[in-house]
Protein backbone atom coordinates (compact mmCIF):
# COMPACT_ATOMS: atom_id res chain seq x y z
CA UNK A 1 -3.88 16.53 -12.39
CA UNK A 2 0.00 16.51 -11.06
CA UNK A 3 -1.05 15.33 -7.93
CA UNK A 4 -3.80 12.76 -9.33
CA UNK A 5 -0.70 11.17 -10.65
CA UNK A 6 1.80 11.35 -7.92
CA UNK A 7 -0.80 9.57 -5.89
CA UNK A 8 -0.87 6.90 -8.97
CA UNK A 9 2.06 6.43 -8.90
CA UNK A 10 2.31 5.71 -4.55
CA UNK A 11 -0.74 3.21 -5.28
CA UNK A 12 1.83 1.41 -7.23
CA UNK A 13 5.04 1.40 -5.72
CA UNK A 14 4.04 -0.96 -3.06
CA UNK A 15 2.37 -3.30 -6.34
CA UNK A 16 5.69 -3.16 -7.89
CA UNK A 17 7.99 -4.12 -4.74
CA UNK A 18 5.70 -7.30 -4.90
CA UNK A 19 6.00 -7.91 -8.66
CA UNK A 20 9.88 -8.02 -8.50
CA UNK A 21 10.19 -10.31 -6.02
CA UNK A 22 10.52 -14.14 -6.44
CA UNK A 23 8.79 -15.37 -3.75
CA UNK A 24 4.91 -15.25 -4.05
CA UNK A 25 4.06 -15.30 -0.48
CA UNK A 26 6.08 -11.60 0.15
CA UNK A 27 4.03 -10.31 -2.66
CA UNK A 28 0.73 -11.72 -1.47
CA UNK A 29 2.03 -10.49 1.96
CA UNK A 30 2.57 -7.08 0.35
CA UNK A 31 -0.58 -6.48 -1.66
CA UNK A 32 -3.09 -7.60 1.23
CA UNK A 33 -1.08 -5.12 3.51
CA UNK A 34 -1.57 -2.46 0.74
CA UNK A 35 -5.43 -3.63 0.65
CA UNK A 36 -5.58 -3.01 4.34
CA UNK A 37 -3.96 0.05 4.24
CA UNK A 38 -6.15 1.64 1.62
CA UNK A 39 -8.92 0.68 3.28
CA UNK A 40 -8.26 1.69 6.31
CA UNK A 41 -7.39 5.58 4.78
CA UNK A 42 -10.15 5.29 2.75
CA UNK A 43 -11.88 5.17 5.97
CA UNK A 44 -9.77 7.96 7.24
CA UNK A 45 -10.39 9.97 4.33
CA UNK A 46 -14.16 9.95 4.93
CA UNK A 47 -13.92 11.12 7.99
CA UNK A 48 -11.69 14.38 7.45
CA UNK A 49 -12.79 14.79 3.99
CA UNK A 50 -9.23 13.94 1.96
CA UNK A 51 -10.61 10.72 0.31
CA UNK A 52 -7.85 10.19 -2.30
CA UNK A 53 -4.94 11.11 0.19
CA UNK A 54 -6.01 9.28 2.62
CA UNK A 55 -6.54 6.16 0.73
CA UNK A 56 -3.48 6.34 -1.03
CA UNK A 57 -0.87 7.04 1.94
CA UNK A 58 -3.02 3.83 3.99
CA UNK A 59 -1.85 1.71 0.84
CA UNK A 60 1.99 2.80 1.16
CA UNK A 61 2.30 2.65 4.24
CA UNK A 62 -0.01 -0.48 4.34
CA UNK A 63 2.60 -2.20 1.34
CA UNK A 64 5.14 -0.80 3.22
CA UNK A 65 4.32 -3.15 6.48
CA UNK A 66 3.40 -6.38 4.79
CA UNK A 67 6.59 -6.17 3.11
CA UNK A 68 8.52 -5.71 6.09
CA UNK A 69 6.45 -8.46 8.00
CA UNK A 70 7.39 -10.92 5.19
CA UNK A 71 10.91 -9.77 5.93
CA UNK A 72 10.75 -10.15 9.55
CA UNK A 73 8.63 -13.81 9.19
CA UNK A 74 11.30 -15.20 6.95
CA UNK A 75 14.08 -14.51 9.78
């Protein structure tokens, strides 16, 4: 259960980063790249058998890089 909710708690982080920001293209920018990213784990997870994991270090790390691209397109 303890690690059911540490992982529910990484699915939202990169939601949040996106919610506090003014600009609605960075979130939109954020949330596909955590989309992505859990998708792309998900896919990951399948094929080594750590589903959840899988899926839900793809949508950090996903958030993660279409924050920073919305950083880097602004500049």
């Amino acid at each position: 259960m303890r690690s059911l909710r540490g992982a529910a708690v990484a699915l939202l982080l990169p939601l949040l980063a996106a919610a506090c920001s003014v600009n609605r293209q960075t979130g939109e920018r954020t949330l596909t790249g955590a989309i992505v990213g859990a998708a792309g784990g998900a896919a990951v997870g399948l094929l080594h058998g750590d589903f959840l994991s899988s899926a839900v270090t793809g949508a950090v790390a996903g958030g993660t890089g279409g924050f920073v691209y919305d950083q880097l397109k602004k500049r």
